[in-house]
Protein backbone atom coordinates (compact mmCIF):
# COMPACT_ATOMS: atom_id res chain seq x y z
CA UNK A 1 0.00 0.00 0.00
CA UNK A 2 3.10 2.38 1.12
CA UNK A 3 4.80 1.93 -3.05
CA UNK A 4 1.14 2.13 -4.52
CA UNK A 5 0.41 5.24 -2.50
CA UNK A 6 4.13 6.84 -3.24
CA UNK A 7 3.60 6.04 -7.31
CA UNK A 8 -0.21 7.33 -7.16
CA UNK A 9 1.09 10.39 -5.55
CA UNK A 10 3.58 11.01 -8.09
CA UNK A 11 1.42 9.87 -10.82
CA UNK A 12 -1.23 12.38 -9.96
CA UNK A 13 1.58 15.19 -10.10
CA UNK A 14 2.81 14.22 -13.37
CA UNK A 15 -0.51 13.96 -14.85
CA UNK A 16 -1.74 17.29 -13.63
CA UNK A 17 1.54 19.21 -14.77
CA UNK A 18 1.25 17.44 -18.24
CA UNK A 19 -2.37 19.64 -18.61
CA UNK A 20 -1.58 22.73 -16.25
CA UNK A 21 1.74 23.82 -17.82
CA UNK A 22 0.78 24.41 -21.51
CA UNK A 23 -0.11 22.97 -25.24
CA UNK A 24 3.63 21.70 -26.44
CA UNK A 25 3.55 19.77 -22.68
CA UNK A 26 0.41 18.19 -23.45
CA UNK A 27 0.84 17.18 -26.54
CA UNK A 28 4.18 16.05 -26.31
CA UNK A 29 3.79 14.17 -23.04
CA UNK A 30 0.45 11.81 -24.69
CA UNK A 31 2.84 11.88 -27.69
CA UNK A 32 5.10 9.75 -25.42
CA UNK A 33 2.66 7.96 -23.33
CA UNK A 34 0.40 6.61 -26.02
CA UNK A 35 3.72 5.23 -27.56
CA UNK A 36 4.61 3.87 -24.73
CA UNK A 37 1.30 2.22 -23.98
CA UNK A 38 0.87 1.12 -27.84
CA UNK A 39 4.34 -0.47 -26.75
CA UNK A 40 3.52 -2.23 -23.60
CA UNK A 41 0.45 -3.46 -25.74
CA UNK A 42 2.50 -4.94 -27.98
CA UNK A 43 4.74 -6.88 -25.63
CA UNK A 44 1.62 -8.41 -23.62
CA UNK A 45 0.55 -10.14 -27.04
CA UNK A 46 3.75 -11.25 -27.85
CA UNK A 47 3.53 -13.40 -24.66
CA UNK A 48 0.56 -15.30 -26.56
CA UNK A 49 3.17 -16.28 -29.41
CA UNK A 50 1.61 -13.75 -31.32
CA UNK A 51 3.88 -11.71 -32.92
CA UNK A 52 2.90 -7.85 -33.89
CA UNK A 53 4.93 -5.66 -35.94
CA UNK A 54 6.05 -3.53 -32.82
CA UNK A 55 8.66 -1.09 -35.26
CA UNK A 56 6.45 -0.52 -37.59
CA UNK A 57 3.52 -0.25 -35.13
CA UNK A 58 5.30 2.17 -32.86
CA UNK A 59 6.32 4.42 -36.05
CA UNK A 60 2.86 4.93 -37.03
CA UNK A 61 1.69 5.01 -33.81
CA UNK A 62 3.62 7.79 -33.28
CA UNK A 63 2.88 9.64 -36.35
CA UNK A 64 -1.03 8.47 -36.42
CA UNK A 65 -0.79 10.91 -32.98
CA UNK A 66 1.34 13.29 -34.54
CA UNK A 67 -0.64 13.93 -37.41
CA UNK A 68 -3.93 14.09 -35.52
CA UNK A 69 -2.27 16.56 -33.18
CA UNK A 70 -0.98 19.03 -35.84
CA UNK A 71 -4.65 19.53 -37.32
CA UNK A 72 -4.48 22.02 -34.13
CA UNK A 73 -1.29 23.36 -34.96
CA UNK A 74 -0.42 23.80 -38.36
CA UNK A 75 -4.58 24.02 -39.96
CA UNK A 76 -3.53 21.75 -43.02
CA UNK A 77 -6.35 20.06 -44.33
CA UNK A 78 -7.26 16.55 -42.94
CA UNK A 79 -6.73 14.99 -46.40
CA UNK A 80 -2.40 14.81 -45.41
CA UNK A 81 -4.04 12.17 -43.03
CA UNK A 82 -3.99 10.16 -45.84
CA UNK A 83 0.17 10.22 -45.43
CA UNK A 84 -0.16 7.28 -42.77
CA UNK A 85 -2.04 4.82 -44.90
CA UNK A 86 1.51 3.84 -47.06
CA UNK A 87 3.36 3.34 -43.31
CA UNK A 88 0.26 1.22 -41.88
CA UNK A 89 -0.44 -0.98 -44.55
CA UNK A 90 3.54 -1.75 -45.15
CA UNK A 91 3.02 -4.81 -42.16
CA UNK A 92 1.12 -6.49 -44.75
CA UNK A 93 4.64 -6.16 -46.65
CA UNK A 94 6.40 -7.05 -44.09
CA UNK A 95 4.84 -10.25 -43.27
CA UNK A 96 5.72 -11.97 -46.79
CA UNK A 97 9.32 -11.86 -45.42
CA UNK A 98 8.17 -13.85 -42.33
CA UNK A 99 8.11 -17.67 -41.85
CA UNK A 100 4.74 -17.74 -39.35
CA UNK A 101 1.83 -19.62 -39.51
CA UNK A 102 -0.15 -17.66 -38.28
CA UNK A 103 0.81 -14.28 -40.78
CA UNK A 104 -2.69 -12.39 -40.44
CA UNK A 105 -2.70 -13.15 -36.78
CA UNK A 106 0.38 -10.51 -36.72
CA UNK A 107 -0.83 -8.06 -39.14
CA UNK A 108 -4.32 -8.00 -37.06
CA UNK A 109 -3.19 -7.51 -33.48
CA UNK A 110 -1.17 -4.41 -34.87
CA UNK A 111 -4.14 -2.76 -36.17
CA UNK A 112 -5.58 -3.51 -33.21
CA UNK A 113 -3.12 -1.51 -31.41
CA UNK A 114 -3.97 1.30 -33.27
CA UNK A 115 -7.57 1.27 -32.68
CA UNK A 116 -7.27 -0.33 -29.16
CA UNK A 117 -4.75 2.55 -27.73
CA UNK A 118 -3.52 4.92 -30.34
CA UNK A 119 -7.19 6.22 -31.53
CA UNK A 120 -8.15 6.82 -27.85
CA UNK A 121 -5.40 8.56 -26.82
CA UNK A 122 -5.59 10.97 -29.83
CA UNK A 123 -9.41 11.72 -28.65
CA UNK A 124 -8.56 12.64 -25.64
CA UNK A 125 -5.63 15.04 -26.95
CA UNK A 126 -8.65 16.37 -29.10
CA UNK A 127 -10.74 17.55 -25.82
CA UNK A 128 -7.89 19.72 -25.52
CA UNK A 129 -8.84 21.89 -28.10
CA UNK A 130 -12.64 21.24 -28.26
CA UNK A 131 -13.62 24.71 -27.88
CA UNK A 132 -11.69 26.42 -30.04
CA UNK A 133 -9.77 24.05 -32.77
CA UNK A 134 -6.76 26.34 -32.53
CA UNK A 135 -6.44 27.36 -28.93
CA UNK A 136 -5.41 24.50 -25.93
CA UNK A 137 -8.18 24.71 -23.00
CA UNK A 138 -7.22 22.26 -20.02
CA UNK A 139 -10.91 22.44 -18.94
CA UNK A 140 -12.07 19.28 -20.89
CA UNK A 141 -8.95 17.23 -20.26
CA UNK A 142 -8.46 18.21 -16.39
CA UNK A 143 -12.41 17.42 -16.18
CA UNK A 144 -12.23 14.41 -17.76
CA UNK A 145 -9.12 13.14 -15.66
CA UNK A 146 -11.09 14.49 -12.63
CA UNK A 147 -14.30 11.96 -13.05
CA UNK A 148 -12.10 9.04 -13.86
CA UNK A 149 -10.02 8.80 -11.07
CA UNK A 150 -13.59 10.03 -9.20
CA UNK A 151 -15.28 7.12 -10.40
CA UNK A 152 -12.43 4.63 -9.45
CA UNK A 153 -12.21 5.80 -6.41
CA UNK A 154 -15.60 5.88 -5.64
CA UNK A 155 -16.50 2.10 -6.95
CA UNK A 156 -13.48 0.72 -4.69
CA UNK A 157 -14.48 2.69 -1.23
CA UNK A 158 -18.18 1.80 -2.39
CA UNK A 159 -17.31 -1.91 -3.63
CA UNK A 160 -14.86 -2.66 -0.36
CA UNK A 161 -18.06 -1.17 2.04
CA UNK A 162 -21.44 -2.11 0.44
CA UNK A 163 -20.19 -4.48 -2.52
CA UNK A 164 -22.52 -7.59 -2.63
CA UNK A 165 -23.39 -8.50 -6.06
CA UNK A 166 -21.38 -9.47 -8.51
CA UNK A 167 -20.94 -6.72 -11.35
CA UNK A 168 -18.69 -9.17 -14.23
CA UNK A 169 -17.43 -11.67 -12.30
CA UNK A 170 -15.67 -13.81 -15.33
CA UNK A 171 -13.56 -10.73 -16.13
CA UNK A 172 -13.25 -8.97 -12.83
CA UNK A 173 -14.57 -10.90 -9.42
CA UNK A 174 -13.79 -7.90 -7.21
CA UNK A 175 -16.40 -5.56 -8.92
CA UNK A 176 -19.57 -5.35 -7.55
CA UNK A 177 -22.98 -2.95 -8.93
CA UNK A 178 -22.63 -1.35 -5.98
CA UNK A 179 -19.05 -0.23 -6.25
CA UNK A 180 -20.24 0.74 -10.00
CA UNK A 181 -23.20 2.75 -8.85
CA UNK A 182 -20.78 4.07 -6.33
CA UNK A 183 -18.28 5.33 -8.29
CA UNK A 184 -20.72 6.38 -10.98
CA UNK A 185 -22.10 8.65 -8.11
CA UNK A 186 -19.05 10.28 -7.35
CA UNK A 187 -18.08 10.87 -10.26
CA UNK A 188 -21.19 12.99 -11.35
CA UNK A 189 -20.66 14.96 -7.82
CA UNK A 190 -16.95 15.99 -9.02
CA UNK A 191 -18.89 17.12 -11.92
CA UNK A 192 -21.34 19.64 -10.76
CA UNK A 193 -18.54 20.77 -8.21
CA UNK A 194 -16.68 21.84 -11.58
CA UNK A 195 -19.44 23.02 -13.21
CA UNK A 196 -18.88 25.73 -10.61
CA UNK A 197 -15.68 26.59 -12.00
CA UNK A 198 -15.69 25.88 -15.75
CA UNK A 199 -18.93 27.90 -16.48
CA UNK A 200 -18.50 27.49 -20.15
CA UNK A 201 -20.84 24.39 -20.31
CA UNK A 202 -24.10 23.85 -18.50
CA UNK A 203 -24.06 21.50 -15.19
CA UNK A 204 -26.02 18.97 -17.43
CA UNK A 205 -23.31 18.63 -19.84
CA UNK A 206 -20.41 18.05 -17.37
CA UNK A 207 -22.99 15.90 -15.68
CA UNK A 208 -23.92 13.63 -19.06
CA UNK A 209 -19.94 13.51 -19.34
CA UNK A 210 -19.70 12.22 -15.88
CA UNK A 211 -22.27 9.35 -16.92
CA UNK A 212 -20.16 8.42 -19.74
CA UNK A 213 -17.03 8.29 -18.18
CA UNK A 214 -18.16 5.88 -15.54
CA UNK A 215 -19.96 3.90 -18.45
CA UNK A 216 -17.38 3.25 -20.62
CA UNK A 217 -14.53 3.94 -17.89
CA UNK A 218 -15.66 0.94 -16.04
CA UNK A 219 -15.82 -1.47 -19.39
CA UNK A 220 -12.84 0.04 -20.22
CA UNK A 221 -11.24 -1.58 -17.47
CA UNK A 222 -13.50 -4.57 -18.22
CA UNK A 223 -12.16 -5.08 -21.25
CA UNK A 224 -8.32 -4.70 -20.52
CA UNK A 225 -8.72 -7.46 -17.55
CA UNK A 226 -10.52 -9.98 -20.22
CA UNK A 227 -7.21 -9.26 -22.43
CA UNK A 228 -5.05 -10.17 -19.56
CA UNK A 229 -6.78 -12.93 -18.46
CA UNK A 230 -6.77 -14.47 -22.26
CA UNK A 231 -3.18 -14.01 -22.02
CA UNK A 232 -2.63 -15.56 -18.29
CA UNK A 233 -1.04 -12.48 -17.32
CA UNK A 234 -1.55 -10.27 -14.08
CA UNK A 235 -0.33 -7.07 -15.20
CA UNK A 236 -0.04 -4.76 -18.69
CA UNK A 237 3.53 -3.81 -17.38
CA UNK A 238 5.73 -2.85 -14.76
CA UNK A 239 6.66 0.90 -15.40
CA UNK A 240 4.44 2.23 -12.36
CA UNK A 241 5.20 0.55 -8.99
CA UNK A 242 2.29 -1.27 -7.00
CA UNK A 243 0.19 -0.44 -10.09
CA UNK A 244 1.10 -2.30 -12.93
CA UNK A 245 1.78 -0.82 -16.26
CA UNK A 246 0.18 1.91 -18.24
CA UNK A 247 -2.45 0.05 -19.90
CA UNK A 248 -3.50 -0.63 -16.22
CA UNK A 249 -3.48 2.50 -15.19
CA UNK A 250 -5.35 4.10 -18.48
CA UNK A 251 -7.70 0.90 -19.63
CA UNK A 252 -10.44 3.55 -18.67
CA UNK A 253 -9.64 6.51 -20.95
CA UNK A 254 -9.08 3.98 -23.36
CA UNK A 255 -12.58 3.02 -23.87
CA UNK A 256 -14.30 6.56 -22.38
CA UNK A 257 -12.23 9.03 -24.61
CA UNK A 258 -13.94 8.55 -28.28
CA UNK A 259 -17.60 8.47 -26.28
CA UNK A 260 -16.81 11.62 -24.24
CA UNK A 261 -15.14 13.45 -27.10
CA UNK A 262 -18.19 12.17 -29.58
CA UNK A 263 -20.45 13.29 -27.28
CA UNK A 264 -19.22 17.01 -26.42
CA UNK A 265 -18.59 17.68 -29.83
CA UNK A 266 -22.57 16.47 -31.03
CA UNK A 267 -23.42 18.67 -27.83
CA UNK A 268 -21.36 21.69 -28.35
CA UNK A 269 -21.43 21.93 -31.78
């Protein structure tokens, strides 16, 4: 408890400065993280025998984010998008040159990398600059960091209390409904406390966000525990002390960030 406490406290810092000190900080630390995650991703499925294009992967990856991330920069028109497509599709390339029997088995759990971490990570860079495409708010990303880690919190002090019943016990047999109801309740109370401060959106819509993000935060981590327990394996990683790796510490945003995003841009514009 003492080493998860230590790395959560640290973790929160880093996480906070990354939105707090500016647009080339933000987007340069996901930059790194979602590479990093795509790359701890990639080394959990190897464990199965299945072997992902990691290089290639982590090269577009990296400019998949990069080129997302400039829309907000440099205003080119989404069409140079297009650029990645030649990088992507080179692992079908690649494969020819490898003796595996199981070729599309590679070539699929790289795209899947893509959509599975990459994608998400670039949506939630996006909330960044949902109100105005060219100027960085931290509003939306602080927010949406806020009702996660609300939410988790909540389900475990709720779940460890009054947990009873089951909530997906074949993926996850600590979770209970009433940790989930839990956490989904303190999540939407960090959200009208906020709605207080960022008075650009309605209490409803930081509210309907809140919903969301315990929604899809909790399947999130749903999901990412099925994918470790298909591949016998207790953690993503090792990178954050008493934690686990990356993926364990973001399986939420991975799963919440293209919902939330979807749903304040439909909202908002």
């Amino acid at each position: 408890m003492k080493t998860r406490a230590i790395t959560a406290f640290f973790f929160t810092i880093v996480m906070l400065g990354s939105i707090l000190l500016g647009t080339y900080t933000f987007t340069a630390f996901y930059l790194v993280l979602s590479v990093l995650s795509l790359f701890e991703f990639y080394k959990l499925i190897k464990n199965s025998g299945i072997r992902p294009h990691r290089n290639i992967g982590l090269a577009a990856g990296a400019l998949i984010f990069l080129m997302a991330a400039g829309l907000h920069y440099l205003k080119y028109d989404v069409k140079y998008l297009l650029l990645c497509i030649p990088l992507i599709f080179s692992v079908f390339i690649t494969e020819l040159y490898k003796k595996n029997k199981i070729p599309f088995a590679n070539i699929s759990y790289t795209f899947v990398g893509f959509v599975y971490v990459t994608i998400p990570f670039c949506f939630f860079h996006a909330l960044g600059f949902l109100k105005s495409w060219n100027e960085y708010n931290f509003h939306f990303p602080l927010a949406f960091l806020l009702m996660l880690w609300a939410n988790d919190t909540g389900a475990y002090l709720f779940g460890v209390k009054f947990g009873k019943r089951k909530l997906f016990e074949r993926h996850s047999p600590k979770k209970s409904w009433e940790g989930f109801f839990g956490g989904m309740f303190t999540s939407v109370l960090v959200a009208f406390g906020l709605s207080f401060w960022f008075t650009e959106s309605p209490a409803w819509v930081w509210a309907g966000m809140a919903l969301l993000i315990a929604n899809f935060g909790t399947l999130g981590d749903l999901v990412e525990s099925m994918l470790k327990r298909s591949l016998d394996t207790k953690d993503s990683g090792g990178l954050l002390p008493g934690h686990g790796g990356l993926l364990d510490r973001f399986d939420g945003l991975l799963l919440a960030a293209p919902v939330v995003y979807a749903y304040l841009y439909l909202i908002l514009y």
